[in-house]
C-alpha atoms as a PDB file:
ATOM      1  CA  UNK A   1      12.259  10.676 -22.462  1.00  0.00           C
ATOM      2  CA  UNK A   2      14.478  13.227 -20.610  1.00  0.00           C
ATOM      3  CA  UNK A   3      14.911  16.363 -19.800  1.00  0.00           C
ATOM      4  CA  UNK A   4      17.322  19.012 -19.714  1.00  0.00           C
ATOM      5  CA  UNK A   5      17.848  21.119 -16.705  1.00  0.00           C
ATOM      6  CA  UNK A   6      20.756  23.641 -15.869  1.00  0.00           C
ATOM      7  CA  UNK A   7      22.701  21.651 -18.940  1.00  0.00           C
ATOM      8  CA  UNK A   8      22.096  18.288 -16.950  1.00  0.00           C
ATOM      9  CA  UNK A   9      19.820  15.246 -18.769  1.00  0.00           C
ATOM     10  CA  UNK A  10      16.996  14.668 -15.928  1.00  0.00           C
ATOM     11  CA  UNK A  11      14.145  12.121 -15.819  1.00  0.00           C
ATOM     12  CA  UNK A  12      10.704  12.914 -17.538  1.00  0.00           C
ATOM     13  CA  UNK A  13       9.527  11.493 -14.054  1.00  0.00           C
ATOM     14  CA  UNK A  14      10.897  10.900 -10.596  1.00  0.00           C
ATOM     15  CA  UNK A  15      12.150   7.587 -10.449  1.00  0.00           C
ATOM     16  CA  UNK A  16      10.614   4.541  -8.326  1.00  0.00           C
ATOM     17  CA  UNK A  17      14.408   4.471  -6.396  1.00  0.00           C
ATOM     18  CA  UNK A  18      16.648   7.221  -6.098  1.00  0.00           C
ATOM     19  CA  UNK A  19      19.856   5.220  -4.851  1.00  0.00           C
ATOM     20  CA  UNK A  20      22.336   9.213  -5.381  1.00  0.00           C
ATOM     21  CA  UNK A  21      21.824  12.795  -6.156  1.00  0.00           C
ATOM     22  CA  UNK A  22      23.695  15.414  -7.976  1.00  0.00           C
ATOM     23  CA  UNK A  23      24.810  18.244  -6.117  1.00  0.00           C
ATOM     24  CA  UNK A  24      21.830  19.977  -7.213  1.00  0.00           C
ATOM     25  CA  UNK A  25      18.823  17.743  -6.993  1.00  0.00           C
ATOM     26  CA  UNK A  26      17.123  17.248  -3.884  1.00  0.00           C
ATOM     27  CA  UNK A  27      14.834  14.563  -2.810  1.00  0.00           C
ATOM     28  CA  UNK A  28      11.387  15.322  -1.645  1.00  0.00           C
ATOM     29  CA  UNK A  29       9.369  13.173   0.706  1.00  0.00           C
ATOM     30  CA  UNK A  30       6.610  12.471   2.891  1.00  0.00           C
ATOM     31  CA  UNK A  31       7.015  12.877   6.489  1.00  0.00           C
ATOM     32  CA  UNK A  32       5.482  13.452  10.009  1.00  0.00           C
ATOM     33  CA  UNK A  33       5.701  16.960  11.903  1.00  0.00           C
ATOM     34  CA  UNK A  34       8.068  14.997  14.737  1.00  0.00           C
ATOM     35  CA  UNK A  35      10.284  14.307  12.047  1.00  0.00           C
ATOM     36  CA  UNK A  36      10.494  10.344  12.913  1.00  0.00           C
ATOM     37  CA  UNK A  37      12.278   9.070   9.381  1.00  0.00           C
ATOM     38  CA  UNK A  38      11.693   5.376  10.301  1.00  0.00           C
ATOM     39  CA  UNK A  39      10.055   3.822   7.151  1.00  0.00           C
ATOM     40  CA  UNK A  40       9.357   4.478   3.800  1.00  0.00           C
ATOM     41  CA  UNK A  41      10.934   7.633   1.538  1.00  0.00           C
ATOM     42  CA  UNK A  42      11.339   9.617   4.854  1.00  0.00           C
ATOM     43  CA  UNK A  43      13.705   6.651   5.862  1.00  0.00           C
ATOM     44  CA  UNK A  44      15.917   6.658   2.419  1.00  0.00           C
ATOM     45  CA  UNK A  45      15.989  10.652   2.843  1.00  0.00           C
ATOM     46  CA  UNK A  46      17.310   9.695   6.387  1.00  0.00           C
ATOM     47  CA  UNK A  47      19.793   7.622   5.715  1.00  0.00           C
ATOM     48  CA  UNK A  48      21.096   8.760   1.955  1.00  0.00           C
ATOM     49  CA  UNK A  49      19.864  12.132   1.793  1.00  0.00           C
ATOM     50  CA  UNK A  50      20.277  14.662   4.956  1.00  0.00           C
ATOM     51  CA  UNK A  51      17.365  14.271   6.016  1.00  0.00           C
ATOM     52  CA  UNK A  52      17.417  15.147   9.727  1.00  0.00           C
ATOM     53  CA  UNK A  53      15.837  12.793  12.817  1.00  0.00           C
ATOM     54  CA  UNK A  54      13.458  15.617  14.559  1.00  0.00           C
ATOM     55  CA  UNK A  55      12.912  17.728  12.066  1.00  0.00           C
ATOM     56  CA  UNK A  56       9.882  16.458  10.029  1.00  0.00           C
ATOM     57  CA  UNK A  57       9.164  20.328   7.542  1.00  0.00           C
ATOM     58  CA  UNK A  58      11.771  21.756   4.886  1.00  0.00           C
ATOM     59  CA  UNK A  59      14.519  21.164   3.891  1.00  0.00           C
ATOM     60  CA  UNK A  60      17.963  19.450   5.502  1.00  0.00           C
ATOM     61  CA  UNK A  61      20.831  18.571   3.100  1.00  0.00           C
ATOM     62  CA  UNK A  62      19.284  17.235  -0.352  1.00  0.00           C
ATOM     63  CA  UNK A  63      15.914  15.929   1.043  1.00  0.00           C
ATOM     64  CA  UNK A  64      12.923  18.269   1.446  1.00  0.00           C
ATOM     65  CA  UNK A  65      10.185  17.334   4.073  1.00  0.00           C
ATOM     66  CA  UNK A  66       6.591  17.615   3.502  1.00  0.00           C
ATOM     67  CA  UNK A  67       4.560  16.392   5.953  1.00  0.00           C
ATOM     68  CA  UNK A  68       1.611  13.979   5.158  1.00  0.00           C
ATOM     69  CA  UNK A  69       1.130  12.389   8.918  1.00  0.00           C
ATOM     70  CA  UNK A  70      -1.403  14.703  10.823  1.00  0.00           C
ATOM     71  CA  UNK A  71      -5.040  14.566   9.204  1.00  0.00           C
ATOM     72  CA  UNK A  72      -6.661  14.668   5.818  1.00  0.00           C
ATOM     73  CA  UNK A  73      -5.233  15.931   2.406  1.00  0.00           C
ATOM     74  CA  UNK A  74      -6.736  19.450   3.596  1.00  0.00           C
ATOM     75  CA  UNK A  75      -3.761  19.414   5.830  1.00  0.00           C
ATOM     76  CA  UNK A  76      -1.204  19.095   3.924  1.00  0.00           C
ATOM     77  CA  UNK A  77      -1.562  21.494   0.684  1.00  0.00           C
ATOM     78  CA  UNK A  78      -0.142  24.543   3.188  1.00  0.00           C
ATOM     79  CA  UNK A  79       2.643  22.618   3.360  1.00  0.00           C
ATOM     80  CA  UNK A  80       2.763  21.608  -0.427  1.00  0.00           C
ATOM     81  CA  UNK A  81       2.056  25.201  -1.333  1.00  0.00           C
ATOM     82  CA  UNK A  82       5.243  25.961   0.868  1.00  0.00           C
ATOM     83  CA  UNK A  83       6.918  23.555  -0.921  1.00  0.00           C
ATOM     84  CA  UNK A  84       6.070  25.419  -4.030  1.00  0.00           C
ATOM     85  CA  UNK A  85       7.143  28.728  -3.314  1.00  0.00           C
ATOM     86  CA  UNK A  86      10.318  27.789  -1.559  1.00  0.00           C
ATOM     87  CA  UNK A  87      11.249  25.805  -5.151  1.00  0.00           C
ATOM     88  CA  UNK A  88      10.028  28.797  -6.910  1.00  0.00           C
ATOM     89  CA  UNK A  89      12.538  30.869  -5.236  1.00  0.00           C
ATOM     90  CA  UNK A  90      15.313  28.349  -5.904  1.00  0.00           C
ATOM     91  CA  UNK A  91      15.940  27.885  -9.599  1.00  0.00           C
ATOM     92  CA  UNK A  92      19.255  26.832  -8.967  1.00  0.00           C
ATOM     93  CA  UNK A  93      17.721  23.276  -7.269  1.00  0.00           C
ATOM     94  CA  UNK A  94      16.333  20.513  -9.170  1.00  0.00           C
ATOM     95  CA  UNK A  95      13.755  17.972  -7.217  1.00  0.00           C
ATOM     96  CA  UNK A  96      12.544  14.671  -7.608  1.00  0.00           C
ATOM     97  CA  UNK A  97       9.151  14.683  -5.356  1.00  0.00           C
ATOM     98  CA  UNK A  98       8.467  11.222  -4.422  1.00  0.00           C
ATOM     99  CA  UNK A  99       4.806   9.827  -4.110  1.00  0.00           C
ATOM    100  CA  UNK A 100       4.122  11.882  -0.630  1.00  0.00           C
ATOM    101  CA  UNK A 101       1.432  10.611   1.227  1.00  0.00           C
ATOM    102  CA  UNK A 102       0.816   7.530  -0.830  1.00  0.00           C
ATOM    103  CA  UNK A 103       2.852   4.757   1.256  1.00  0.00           C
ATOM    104  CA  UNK A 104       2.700   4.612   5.131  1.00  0.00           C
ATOM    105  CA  UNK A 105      -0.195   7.489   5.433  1.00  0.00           C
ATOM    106  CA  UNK A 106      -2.316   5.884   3.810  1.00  0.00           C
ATOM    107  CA  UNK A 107      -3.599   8.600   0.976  1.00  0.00           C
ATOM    108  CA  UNK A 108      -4.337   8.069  -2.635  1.00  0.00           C
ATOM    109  CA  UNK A 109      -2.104   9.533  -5.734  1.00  0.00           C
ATOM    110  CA  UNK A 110      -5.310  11.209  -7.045  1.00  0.00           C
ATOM    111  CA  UNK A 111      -5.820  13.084  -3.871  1.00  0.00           C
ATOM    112  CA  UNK A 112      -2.285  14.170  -3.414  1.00  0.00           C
ATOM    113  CA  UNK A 113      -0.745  14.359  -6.984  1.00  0.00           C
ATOM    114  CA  UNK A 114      -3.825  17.729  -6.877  1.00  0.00           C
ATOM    115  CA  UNK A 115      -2.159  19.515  -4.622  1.00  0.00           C
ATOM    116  CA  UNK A 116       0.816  20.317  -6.879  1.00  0.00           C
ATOM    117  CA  UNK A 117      -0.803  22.304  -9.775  1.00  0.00           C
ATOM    118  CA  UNK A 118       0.788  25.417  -8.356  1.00  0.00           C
ATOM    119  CA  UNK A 119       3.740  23.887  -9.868  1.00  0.00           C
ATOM    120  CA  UNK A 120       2.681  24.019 -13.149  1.00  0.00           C
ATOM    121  CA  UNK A 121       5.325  25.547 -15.504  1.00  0.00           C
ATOM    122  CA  UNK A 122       8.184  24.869 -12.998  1.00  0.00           C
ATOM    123  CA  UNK A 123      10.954  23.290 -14.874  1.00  0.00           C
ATOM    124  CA  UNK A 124      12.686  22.434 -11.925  1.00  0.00           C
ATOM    125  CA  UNK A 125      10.183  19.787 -10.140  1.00  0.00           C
ATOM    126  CA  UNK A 126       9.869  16.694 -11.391  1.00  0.00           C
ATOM    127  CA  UNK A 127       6.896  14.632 -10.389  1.00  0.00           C
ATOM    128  CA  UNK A 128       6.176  11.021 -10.248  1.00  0.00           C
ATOM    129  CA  UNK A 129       4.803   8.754 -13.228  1.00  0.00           C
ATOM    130  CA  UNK A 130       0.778   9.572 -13.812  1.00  0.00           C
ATOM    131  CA  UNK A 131       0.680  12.273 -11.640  1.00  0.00           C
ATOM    132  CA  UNK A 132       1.322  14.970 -14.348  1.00  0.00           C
ATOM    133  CA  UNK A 133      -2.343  13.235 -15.898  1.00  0.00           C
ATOM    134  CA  UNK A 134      -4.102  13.904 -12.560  1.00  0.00           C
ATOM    135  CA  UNK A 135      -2.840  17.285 -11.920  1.00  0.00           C
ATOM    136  CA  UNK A 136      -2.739  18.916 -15.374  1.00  0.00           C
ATOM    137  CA  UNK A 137      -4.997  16.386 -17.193  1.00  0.00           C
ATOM    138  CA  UNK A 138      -2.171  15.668 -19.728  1.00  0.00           C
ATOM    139  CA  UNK A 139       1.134  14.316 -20.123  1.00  0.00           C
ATOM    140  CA  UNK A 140       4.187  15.560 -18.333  1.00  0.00           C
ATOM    141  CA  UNK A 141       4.725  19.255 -17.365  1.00  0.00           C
ATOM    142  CA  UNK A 142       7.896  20.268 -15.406  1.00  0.00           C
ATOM    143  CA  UNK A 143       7.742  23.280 -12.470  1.00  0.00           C
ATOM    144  CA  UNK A 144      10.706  25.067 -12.200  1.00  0.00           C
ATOM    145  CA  UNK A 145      11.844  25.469  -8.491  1.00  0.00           C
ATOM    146  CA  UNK A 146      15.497  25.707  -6.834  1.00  0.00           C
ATOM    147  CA  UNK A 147      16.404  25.113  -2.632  1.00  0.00           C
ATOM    148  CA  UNK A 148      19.113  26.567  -0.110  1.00  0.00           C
ATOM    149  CA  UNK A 149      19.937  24.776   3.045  1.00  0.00           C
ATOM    150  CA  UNK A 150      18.243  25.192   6.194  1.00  0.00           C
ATOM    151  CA  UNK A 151      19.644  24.672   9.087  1.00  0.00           C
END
């Protein structure tokens, strides 16, 4: 099932790859605070994406940096809820947010995929497969949430 989105078909879900963007989606990601892209999503967002070496919070071309590297889940909702309001304020954006957290740092979907239900209604933020369930306790809600470069 898709979506549409500022007259654009979307996913229902981010996909498992993201090989290109639109001009308007951005990707989000896991990262650390140092902003070392080697592995992972934060590696893809490197290399495809704009993600920037050094700069591991926000965004940097079409990728969006949330970090997931310095402690326990605790840590990282600020950062989420940043994440949140900074989309909110950007209805013109449309992002994927990858499964943060859940590949080289080591955390679980259910304890992350939580820490997005601030983004409940938001058309513009499209989460990966099952974690609409564990957020909202149902099937697939879309936040609404736009971006503007950072530099």
């Amino acid at each position: 099932m898709a979506i549409l989105y500022n007259g654009v078909e979307r996913p229902e879900h981010t996909p498992d790859m993201i090989e290109e963007l639109r001009e308007d989606e951005v990707f989000v990601f896991g990262s650390n605070l140092a902003g070392m892209h080697g592995g992972g999503a934060a590696y893809v967002a490197f290399k495809k994406f704009g993600a920037v070496m050094g700069c591991g919070v926000g965004l940097r071309g079409q990728s969006y940096a949330i970090p997931t590297m310095q402690g326990g889940v605790e840590t990282i909702k600020p950062y989420v809820d940043e994440f949140i309001a900074f989309a909110g304020e950007h209805p013109e954006l449309f992002f994927y947010v990858t499964r943060i957290g859940c590949g080289i740092a080591g955390f679980r979907d259910k304890d992350i995929a939580p820490l997005f239900a601030g983004a409940a209604g938001m058309e513009n933020v499209c989460l990966p497969k099952g974690w609409n369930k564990l957020v909202y306790g149902k099937g697939c809600v879309f936040v609404r949430l736009v971006c503007e470069s950072v530099v």
